[in-house]
Protein backbone atom coordinates (compact mmCIF):
# COMPACT_ATOMS: atom_id res chain seq x y z
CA UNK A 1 -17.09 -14.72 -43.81
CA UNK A 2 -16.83 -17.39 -41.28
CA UNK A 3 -13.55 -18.94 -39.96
CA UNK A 4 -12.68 -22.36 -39.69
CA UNK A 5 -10.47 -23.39 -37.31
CA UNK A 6 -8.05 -26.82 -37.76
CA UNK A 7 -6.80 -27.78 -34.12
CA UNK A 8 -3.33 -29.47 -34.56
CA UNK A 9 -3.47 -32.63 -32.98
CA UNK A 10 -0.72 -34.01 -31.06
CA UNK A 11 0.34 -37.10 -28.79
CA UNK A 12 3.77 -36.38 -27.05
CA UNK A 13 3.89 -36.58 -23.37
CA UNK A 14 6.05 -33.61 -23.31
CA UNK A 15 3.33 -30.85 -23.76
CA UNK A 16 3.58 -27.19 -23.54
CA UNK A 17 1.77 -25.75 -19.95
CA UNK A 18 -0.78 -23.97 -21.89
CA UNK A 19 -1.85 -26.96 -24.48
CA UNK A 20 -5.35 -28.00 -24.36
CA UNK A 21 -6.92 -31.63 -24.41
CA UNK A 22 -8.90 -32.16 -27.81
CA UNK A 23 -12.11 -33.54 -27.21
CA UNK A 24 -11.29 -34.26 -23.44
CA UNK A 25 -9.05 -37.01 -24.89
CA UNK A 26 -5.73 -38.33 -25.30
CA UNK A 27 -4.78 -36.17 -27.74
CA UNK A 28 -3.90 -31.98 -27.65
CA UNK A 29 -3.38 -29.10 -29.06
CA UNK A 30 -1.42 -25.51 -28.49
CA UNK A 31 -1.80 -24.43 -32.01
CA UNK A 32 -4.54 -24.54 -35.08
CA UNK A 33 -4.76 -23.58 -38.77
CA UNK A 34 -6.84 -20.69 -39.30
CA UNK A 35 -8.98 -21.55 -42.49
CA UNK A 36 -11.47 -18.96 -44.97
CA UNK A 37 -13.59 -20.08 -47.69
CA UNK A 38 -10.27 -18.45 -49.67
CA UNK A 39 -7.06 -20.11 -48.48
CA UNK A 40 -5.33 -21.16 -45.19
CA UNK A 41 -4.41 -18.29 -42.61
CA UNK A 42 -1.84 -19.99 -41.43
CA UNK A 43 -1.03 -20.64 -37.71
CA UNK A 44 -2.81 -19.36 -34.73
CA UNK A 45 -2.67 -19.81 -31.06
CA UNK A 46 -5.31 -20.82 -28.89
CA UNK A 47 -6.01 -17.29 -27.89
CA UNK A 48 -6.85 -16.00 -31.35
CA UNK A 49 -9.31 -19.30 -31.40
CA UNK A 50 -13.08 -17.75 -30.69
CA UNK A 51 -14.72 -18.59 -27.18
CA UNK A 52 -17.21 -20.74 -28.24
CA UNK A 53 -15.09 -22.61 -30.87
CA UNK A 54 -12.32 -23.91 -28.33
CA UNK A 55 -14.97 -24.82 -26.23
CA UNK A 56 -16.31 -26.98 -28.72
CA UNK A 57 -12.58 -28.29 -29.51
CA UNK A 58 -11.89 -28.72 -26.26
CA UNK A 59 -15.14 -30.17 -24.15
CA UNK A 60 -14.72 -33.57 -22.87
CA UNK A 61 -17.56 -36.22 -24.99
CA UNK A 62 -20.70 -37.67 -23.18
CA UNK A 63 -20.56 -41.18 -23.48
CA UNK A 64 -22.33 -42.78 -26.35
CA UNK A 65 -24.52 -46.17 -26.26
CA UNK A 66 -22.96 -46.87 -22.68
CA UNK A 67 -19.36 -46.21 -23.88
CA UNK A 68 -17.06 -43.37 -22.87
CA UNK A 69 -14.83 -41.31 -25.32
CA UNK A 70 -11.69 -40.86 -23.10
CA UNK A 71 -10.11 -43.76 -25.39
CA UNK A 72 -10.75 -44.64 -29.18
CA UNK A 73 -13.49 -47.28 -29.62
CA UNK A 74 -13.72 -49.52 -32.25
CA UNK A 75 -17.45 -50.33 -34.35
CA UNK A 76 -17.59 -53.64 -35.44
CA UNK A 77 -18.94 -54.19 -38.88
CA UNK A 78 -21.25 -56.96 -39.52
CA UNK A 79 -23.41 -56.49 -42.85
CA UNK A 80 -26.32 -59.11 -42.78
CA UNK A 81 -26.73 -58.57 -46.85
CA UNK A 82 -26.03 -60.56 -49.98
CA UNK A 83 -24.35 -57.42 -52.02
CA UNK A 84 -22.18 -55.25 -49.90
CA UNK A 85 -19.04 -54.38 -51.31
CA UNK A 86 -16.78 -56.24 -49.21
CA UNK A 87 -18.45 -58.91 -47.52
CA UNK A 88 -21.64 -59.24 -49.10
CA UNK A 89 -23.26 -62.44 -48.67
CA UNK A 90 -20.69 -63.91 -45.98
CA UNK A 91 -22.60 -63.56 -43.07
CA UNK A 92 -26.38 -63.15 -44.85
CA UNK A 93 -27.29 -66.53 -43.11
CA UNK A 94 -28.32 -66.05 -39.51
CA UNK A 95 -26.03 -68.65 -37.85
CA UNK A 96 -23.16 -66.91 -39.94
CA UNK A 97 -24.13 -63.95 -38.69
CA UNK A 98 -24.21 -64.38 -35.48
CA UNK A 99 -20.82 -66.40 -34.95
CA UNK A 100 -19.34 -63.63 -36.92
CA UNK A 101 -21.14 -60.74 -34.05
CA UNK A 102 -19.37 -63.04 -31.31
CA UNK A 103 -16.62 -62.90 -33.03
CA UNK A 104 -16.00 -59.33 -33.24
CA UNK A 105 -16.73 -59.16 -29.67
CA UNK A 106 -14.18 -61.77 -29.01
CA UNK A 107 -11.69 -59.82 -31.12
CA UNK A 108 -12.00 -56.56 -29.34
CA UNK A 109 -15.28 -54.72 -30.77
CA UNK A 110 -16.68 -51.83 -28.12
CA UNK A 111 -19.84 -51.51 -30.46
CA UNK A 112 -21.51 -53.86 -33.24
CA UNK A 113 -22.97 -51.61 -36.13
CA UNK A 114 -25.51 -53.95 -37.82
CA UNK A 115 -26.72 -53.36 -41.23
CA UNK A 116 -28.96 -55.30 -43.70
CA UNK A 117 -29.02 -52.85 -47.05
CA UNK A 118 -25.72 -52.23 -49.17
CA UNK A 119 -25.04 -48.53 -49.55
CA UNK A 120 -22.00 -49.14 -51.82
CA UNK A 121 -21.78 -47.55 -55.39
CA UNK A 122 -24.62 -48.25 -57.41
CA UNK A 123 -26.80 -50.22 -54.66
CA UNK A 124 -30.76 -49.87 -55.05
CA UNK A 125 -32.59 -49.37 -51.91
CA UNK A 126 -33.65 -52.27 -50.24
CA UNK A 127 -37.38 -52.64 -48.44
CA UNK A 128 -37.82 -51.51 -45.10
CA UNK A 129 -39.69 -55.33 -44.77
CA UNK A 130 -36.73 -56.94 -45.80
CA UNK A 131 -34.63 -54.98 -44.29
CA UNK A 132 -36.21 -55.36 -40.76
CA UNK A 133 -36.38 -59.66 -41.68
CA UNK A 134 -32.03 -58.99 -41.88
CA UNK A 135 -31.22 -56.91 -39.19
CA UNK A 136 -34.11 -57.63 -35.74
CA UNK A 137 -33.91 -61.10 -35.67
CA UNK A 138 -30.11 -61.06 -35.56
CA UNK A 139 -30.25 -58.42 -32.63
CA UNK A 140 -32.85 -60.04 -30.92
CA UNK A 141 -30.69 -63.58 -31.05
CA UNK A 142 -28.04 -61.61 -29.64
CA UNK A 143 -29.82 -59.93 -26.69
CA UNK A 144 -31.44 -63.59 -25.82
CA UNK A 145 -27.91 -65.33 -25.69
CA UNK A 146 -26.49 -62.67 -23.23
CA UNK A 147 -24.95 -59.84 -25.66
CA UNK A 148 -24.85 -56.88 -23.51
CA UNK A 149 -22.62 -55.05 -26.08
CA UNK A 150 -23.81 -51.92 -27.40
CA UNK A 151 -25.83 -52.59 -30.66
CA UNK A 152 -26.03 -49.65 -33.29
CA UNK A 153 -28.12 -50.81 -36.59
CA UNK A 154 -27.22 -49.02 -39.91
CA UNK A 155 -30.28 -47.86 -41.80
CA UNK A 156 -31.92 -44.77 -43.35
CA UNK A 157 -35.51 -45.93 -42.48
CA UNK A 158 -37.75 -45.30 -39.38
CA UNK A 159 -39.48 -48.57 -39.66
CA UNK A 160 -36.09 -50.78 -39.49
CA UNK A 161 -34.84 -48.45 -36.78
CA UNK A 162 -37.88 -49.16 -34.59
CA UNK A 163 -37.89 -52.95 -35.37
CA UNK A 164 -33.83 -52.37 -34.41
CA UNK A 165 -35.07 -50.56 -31.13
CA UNK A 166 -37.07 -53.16 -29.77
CA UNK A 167 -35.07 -55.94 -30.57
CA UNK A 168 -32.36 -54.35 -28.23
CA UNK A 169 -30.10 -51.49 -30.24
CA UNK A 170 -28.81 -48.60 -28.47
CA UNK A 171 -28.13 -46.07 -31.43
CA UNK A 172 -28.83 -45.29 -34.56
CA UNK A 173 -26.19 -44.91 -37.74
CA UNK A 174 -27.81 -43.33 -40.66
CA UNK A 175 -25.66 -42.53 -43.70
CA UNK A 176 -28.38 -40.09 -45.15
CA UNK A 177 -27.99 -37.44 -41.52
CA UNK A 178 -31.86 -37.89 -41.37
CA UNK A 179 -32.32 -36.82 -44.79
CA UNK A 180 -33.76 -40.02 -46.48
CA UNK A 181 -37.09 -41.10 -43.96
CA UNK A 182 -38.39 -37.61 -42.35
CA UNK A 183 -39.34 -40.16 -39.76
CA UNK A 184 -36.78 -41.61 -38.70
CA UNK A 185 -36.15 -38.31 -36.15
CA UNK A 186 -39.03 -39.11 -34.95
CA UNK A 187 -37.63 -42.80 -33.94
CA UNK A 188 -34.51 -40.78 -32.64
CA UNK A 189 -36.30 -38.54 -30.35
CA UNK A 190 -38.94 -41.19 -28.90
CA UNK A 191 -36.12 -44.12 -27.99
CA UNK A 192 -33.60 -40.88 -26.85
CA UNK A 193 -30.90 -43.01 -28.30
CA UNK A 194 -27.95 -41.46 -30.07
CA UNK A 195 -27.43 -41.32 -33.24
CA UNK A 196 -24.83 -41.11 -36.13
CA UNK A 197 -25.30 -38.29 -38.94
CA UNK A 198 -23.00 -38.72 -42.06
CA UNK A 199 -22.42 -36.96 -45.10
CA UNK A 200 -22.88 -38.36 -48.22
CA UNK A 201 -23.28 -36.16 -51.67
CA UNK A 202 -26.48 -37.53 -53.21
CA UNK A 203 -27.33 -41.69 -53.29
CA UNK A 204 -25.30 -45.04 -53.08
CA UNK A 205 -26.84 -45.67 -56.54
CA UNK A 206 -25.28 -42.28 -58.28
CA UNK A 207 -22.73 -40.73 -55.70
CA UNK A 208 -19.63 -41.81 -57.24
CA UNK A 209 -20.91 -40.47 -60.52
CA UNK A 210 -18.20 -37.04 -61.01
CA UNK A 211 -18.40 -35.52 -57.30
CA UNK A 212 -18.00 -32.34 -56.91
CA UNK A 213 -17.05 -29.63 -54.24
CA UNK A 214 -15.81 -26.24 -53.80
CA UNK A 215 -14.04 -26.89 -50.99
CA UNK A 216 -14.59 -30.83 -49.45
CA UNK A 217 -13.26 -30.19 -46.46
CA UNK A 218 -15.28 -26.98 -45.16
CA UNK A 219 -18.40 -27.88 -47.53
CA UNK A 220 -18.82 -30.92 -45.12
CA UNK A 221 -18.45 -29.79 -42.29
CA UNK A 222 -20.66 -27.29 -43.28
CA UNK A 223 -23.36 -30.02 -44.07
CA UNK A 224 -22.89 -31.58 -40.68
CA UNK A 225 -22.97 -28.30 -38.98
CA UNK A 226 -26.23 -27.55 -40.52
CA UNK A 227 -27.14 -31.18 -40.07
CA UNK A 228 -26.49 -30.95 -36.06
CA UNK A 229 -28.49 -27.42 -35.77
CA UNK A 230 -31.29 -29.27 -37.32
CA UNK A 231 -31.65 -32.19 -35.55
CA UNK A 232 -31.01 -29.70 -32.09
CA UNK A 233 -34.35 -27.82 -33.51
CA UNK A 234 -36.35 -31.36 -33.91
CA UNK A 235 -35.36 -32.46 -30.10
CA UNK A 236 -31.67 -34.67 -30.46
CA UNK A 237 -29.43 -33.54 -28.15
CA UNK A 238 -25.98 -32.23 -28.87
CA UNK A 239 -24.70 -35.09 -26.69
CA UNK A 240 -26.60 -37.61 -28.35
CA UNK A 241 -25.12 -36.79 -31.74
CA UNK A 242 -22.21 -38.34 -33.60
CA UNK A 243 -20.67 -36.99 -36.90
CA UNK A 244 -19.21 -38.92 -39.66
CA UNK A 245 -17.54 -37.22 -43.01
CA UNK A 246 -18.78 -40.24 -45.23
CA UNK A 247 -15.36 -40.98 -46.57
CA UNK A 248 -16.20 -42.85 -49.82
CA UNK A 249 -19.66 -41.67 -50.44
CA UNK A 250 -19.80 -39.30 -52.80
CA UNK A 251 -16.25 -38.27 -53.39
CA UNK A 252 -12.86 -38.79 -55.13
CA UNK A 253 -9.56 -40.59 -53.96
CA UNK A 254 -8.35 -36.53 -53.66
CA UNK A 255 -11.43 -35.66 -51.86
CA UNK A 256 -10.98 -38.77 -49.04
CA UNK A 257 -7.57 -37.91 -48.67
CA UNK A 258 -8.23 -34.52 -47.76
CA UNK A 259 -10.78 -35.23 -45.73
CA UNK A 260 -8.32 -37.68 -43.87
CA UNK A 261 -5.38 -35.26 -43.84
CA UNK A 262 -8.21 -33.12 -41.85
CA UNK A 263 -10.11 -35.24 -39.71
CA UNK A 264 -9.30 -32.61 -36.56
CA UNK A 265 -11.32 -30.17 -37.63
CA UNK A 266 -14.60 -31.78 -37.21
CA UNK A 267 -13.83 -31.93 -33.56
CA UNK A 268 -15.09 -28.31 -33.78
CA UNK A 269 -18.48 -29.89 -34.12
CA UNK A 270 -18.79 -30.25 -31.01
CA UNK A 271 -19.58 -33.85 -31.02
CA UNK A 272 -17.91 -37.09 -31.27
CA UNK A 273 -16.49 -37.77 -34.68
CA UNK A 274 -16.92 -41.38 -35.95
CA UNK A 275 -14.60 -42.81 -38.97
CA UNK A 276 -15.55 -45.28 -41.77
CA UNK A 277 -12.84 -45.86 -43.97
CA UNK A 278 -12.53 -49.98 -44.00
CA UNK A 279 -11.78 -51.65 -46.69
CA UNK A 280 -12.58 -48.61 -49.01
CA UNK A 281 -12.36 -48.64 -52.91
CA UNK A 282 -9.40 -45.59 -52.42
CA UNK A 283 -7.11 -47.71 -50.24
CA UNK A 284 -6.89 -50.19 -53.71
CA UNK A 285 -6.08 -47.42 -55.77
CA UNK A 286 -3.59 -45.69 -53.88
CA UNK A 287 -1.51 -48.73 -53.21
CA UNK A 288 -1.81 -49.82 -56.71
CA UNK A 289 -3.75 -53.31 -55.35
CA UNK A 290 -5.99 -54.79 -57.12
CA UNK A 291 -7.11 -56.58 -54.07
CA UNK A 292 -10.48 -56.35 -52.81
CA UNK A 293 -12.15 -56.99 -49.13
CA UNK A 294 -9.81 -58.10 -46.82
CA UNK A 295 -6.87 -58.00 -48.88
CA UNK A 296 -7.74 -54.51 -47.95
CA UNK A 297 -6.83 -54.62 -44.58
CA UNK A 298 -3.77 -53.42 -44.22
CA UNK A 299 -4.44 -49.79 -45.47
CA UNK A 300 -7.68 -49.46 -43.46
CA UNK A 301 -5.42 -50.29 -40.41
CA UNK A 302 -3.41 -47.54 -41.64
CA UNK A 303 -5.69 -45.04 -42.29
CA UNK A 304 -7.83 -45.84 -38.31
CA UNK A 305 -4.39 -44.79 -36.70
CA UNK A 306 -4.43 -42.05 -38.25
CA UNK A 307 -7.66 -41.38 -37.62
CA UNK A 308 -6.76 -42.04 -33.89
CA UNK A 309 -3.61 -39.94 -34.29
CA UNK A 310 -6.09 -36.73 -34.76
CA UNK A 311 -8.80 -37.87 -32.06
CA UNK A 312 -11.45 -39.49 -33.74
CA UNK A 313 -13.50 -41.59 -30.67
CA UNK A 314 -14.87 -43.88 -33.17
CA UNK A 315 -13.46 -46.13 -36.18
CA UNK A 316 -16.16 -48.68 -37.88
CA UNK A 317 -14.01 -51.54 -38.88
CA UNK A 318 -14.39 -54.76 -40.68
CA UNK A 319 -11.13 -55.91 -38.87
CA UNK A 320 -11.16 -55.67 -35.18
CA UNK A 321 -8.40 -57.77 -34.15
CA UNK A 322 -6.01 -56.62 -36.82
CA UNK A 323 -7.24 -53.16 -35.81
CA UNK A 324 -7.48 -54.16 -32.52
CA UNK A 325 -3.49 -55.34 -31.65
CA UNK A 326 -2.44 -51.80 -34.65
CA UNK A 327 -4.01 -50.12 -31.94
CA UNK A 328 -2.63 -51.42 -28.47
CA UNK A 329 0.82 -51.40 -29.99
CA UNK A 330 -0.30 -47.42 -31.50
CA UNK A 331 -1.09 -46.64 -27.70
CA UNK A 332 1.79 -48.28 -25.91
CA UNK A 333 4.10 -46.28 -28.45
CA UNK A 334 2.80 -43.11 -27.27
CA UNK A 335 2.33 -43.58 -23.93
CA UNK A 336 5.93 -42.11 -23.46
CA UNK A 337 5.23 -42.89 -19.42
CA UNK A 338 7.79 -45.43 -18.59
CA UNK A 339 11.23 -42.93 -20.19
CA UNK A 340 12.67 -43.74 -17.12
CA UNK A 341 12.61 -47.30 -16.27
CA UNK A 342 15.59 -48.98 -15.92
């Protein structure tokens, strides 16, 4: 039975000699929880970790779209849609759109993830014709007025990733892990862009419909293992591959929050580990706020530090500069380099 191992993620500037960076970032670890398919093992030290899995935990990321992973980046959310959950319809007008893109940029974004179909509870799948009308112009616009930041566009279909491509995107976020449009690897491999494979248990329109796992934690990373070793086979490089744990698609307030409580483990992947928890249904409901959107905010501020806390390069926000300033002041707290000035 296979082992799972939990690096404990840490910030202090008073480390232990033998502590290791975690991801080749700013955070490390001397110590991780051993994990089987039947209960926690408890505490182990790095030299009871296997070879190949600290080297995963430990090996510093290969840039992504342009950006490196030394620090947390932040995604920049701007859904060109009439129906998502949280902003639907806001920015569905091109103009809106993109004053809201130079916006984020203004604000702080390192990456603008464009998306023109809803995958919120219950949304229907929107045509790849349609889609393509929301999301290339836009990019396009943005390329011709100077943009140089790195675009990703947010689809499941090879046919708005293309039209993405050549309007000027430089990765690929797909919430179905290349499971929806068999050809949309095929788009992957040919632009050798990177790309973004989350997990999700079964469709916006029925995932929230009683979820169920045997273990959440280990059962996605399992999926996202298998998920990486496939899309090795078809051609994507390691390097080129980011992994996201879907929080929110397909799962209960207990499942996110275990998820969350475990974010560090996915670092075992191998790759970079993105985080979408913005504005999220679960936040609501565990403050007791009936709120939606960005009433919302405060929470999903809360839950990308922590996120940051356990080394996660990349959090997809809908609030960069709240995010933004949470995480300047997060960084300057725990910097711990000026103890001695006077």
């Amino acid at each position: 039975m296979t082992d799972y191992f939990r690096p404990i993620a840490q910030y202090d500037a008073l480390r232990p000699a033998d502590a290791l960076p975690l991801a080749g970032g700013w955070a490390w670890f001397s110590h991780a929880e051993r994990i089987s398919r039947s209960g926690s093992l408890g505490l182990v030290g790095l030299g009871d970790i296997p070879g190949d899995v600290l080297d995963r935990l430990t090996a510093p990321r290969a840039p992504i779209a342009g950006l490196t992973l030394s620090a947390p980046r932040l995604m920049g959310i701007l859904n060109v849609t009439p129906d998502s959950f949280s902003d639907g319809g806001q920015f569905f007008a091109p103009q809106a759109a993109l004053q809201q893109a130079q916006d984020l940029v203004a604000f702080g974004a390192d990456i603008l993830d464009i998306g023109g179909e809803s995958t919120r509870p219950g949304a229907a799948v929107v045509d790849g014709v349609a889609e393509i009308a929301r999301t290339a112009p836009i990019i396009a616009a943005l390329r011709q007025a100077g943009q140089s930041l790195p675009i990703s566009i947010d689809t499941r279909k090879a046919d708005v990733a293309a039209a993405a491509v050549t309007a000027g995107a430089g990765m690929i976020n797909d919430v179905s892990a290349l499971g929806f449009d068999p050809k949309l690897a095929d788009i992957v491999v040919q632009s050798g862009l990177p790309v973004c494979l989350m997990h999700a248990q079964g469709t916006p329109a029925d995932m929230q419909i009683a979820p169920r796992y045997d273990n959440v934690v280990l059962d996605v990373y399992d999926f996202l293992a298998e998920r990486v070793a496939w899309a090795q086979s078809f051609g994507i490089a390691r390097d080129k591959i980011v992994v996201d744990p879907g929080i929110g698609f397909g799962k209960t307030v207990a499942h996110n929050l275990a998820l969350l409580r475990n974010l560090s483990i996915f670092h075992g992947l191998g790759c970079p580990v993105l985080l979408g928890a913005s504005r999220k249904r679960f936040i609501a409901m565990l403050a007791a706020d009936s709120r939606d959107g960005a009433g919302r905010m405060p929470g999903s501020v809360a839950v990308a530090l922590a996120g940051v806390a356990q080394g996660v390069q990349i959090v997809r926000v809908h609030d960069v500069a709240e995010t933004r300033q949470s995480l300047t002041l997060w960084q300057a707290l725990t910097d711990n380099k000026d103890m001695g000035a006077a």
